[in-house]
C-alpha atoms as a PDB file:
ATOM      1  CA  UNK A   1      -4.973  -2.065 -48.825  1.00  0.00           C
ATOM      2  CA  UNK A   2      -4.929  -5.803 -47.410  1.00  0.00           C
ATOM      3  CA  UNK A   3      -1.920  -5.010 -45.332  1.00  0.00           C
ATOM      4  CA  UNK A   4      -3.797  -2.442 -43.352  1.00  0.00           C
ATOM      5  CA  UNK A   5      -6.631  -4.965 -43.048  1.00  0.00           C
ATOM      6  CA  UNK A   6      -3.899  -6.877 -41.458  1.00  0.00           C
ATOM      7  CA  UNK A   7      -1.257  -4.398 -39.594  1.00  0.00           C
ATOM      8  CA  UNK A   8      -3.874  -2.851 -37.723  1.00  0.00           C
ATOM      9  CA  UNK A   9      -4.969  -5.347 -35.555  1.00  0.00           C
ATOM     10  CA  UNK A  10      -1.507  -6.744 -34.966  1.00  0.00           C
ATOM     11  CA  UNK A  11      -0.188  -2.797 -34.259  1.00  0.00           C
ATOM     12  CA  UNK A  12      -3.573  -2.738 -31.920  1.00  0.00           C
ATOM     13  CA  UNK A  13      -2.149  -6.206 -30.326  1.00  0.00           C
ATOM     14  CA  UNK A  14       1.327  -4.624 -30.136  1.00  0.00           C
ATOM     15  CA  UNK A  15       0.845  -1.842 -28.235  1.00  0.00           C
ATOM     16  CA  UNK A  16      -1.929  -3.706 -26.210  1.00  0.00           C
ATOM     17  CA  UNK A  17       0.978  -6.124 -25.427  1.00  0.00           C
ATOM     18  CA  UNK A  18       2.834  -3.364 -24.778  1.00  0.00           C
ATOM     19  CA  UNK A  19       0.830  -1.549 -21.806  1.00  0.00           C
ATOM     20  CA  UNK A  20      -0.276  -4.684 -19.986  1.00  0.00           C
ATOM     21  CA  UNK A  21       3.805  -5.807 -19.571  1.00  0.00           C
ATOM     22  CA  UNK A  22       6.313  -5.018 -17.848  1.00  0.00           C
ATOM     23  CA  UNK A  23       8.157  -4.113 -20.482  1.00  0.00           C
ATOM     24  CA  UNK A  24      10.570  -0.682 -19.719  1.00  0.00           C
ATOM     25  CA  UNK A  25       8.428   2.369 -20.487  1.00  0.00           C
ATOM     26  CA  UNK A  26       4.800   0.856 -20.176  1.00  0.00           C
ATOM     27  CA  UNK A  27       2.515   1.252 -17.702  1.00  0.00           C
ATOM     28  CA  UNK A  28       3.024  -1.736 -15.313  1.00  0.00           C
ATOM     29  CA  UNK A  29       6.847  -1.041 -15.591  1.00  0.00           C
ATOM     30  CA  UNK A  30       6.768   2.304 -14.239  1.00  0.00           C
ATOM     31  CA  UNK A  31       3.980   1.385 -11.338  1.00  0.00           C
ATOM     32  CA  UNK A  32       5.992  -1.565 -10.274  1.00  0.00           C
ATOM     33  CA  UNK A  33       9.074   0.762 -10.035  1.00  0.00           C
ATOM     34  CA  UNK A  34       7.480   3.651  -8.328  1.00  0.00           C
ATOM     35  CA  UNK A  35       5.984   0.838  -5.693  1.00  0.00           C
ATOM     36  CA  UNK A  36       9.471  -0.781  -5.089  1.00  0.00           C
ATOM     37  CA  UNK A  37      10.943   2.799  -4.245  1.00  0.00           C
ATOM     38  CA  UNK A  38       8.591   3.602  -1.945  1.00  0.00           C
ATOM     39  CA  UNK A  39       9.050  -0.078  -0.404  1.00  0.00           C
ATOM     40  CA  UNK A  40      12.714   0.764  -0.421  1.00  0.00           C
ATOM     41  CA  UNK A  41      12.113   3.967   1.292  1.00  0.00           C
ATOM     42  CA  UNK A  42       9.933   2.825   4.141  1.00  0.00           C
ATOM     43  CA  UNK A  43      12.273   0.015   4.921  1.00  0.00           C
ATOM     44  CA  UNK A  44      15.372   2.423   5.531  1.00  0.00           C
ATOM     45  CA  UNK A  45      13.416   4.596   7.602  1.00  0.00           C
ATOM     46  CA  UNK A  46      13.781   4.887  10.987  1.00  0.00           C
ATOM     47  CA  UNK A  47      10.706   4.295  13.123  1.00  0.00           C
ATOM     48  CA  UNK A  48       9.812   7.556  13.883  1.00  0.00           C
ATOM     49  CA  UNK A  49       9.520   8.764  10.546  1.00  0.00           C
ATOM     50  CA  UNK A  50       7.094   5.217   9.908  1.00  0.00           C
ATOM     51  CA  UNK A  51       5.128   6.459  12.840  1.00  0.00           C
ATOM     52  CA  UNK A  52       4.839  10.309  11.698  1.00  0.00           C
ATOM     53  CA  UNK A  53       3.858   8.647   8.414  1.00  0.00           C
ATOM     54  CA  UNK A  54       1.319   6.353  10.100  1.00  0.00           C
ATOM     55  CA  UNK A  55      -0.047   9.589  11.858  1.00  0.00           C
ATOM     56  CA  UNK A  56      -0.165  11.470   8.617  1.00  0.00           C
ATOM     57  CA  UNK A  57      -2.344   9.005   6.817  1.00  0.00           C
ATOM     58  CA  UNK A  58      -4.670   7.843   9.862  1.00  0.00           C
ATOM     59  CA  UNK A  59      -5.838  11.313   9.709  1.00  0.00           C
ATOM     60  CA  UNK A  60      -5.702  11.870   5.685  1.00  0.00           C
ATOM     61  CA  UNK A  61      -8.593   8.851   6.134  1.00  0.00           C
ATOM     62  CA  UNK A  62     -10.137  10.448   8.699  1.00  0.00           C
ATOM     63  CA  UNK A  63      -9.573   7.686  11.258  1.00  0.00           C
ATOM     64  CA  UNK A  64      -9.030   9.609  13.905  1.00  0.00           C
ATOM     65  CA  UNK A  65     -12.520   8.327  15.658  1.00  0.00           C
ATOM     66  CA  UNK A  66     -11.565   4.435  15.493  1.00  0.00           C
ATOM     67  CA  UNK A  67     -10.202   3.236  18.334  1.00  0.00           C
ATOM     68  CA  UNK A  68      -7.410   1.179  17.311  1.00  0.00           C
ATOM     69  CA  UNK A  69      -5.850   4.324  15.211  1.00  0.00           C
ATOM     70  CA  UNK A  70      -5.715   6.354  18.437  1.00  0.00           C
ATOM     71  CA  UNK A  71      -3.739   4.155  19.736  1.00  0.00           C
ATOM     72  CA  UNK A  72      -1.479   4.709  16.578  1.00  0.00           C
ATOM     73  CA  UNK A  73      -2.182   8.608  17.423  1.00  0.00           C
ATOM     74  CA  UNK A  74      -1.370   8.854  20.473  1.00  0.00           C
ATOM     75  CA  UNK A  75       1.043   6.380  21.524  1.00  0.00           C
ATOM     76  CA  UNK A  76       4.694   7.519  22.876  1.00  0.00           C
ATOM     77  CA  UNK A  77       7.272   4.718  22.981  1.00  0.00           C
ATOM     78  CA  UNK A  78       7.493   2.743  19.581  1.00  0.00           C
ATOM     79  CA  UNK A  79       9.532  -0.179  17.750  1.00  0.00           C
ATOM     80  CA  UNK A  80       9.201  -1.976  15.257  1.00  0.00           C
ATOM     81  CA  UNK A  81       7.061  -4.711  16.350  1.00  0.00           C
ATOM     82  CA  UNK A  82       4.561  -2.635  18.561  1.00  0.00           C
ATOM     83  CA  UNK A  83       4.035  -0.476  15.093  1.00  0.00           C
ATOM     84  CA  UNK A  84       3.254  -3.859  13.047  1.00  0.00           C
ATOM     85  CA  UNK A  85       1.446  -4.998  15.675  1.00  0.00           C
ATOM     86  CA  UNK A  86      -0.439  -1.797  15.898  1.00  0.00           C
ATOM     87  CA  UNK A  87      -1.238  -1.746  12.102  1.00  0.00           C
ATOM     88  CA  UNK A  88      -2.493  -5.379  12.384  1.00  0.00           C
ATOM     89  CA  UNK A  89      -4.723  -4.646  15.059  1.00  0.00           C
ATOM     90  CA  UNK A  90      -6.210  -1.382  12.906  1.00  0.00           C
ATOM     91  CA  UNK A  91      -6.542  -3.664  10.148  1.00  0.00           C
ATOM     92  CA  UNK A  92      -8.232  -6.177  11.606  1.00  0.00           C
ATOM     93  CA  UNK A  93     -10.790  -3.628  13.264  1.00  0.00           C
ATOM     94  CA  UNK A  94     -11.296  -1.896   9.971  1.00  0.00           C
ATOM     95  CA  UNK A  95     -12.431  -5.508   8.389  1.00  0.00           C
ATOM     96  CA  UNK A  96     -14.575  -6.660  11.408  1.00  0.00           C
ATOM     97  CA  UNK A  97     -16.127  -2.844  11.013  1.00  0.00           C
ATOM     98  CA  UNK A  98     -16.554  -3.499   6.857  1.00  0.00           C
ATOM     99  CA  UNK A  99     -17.846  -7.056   7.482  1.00  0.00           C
ATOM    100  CA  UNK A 100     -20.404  -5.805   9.925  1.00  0.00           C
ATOM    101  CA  UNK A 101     -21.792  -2.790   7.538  1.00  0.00           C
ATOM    102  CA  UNK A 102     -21.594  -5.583   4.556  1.00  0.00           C
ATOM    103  CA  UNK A 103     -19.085  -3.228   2.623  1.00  0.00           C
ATOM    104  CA  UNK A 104     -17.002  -4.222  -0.028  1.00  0.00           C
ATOM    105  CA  UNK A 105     -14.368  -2.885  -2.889  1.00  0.00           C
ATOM    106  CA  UNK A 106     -13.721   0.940  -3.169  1.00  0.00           C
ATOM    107  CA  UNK A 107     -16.517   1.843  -0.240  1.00  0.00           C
ATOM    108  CA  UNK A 108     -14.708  -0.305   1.963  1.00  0.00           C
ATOM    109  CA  UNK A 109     -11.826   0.692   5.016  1.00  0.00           C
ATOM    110  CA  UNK A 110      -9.776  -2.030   4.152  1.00  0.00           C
ATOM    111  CA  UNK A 111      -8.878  -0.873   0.477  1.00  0.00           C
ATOM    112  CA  UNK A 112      -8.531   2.769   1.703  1.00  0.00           C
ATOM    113  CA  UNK A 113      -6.408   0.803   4.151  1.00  0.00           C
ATOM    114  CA  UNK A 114      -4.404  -0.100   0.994  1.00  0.00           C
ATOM    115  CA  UNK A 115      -4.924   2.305  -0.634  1.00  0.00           C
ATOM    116  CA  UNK A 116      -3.278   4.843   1.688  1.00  0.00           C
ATOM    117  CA  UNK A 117      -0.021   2.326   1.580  1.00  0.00           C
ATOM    118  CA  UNK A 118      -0.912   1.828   5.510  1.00  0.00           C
ATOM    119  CA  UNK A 119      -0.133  -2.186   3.835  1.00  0.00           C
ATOM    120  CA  UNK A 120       3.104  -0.921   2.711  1.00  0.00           C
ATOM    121  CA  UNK A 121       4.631   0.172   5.341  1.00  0.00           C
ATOM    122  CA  UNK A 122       3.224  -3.406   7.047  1.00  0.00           C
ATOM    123  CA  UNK A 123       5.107  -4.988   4.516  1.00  0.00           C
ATOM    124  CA  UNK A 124       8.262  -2.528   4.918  1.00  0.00           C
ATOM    125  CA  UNK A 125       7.853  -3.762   8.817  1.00  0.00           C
ATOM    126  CA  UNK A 126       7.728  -7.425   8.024  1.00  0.00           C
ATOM    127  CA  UNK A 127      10.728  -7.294   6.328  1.00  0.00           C
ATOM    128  CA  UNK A 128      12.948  -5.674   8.626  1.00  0.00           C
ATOM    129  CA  UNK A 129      11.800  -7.956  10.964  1.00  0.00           C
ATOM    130  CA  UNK A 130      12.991 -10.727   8.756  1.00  0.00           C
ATOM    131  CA  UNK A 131      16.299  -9.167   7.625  1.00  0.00           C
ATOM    132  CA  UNK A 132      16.533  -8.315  11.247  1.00  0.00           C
ATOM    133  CA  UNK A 133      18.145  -4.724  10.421  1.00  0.00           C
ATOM    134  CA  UNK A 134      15.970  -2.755  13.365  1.00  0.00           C
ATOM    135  CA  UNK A 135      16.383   0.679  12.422  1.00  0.00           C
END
């Protein structure tokens, strides 16, 4: 009896260990794999599947109304640096608007901005930019 007094908290510990790594199999692992794909993914695509993308999201968050988005909506001509540029300027309207209505975490635009990966394919952007590999 005195080893399960013992083994249980250091099998709790284990598999606590476990999940919060990045061990292969746990949690983190597979959400840090699944992230880098999708970074992978948006910086081989050309630009105008990033902008159909862009378009697809604005209006799964119901941005359509905010000015700076229908820009992103209805612009013609794009590259890569008028799309980052784009985002930034969305971004930065979607804080000024959250700053103004004092809204913060989950309620605000900028973590749906986030949260819809509108940051990813920023980040997908920046890089090409870097690597300079304009698709």
């Amino acid at each position: 009896m005195p080893w399960v007094i013992v083994g249980v908290p250091i099998l709790v510990g284990l598999v606590w260990l476990w999940r919060s790594s990045r061990l292969p199999g746990s949690i983190a692992w597979r959400a840090t794999r699944v992230l880098n794909a999708e970074l992978e993914r948006l910086e081989r695509a050309p630009i105008d599947v990033l902008v159909k993308e862009v378009r697809e999201r604005i209006r799964g968050s119901h941005w359509e109304q905010v000015p700076a988005a229908q820009m992103l909506l209805h612009g013609e001509e794009w590259d890569e640096a008028k799309l980052l540029a784009s985002l930034n300027h969305l971004y930065s309207t979607l804080l000024a608007a959250d700053e103004e209505q004092k809204r913060t975490g989950q309620e605000s635009s900028v973590y749906a901005f986030h949260d819809c990966g509108f940051a990813l394919v920023c980040q997908a952007l920046e890089f090409r930019a870097a690597d300079g590999s304009g698709r």
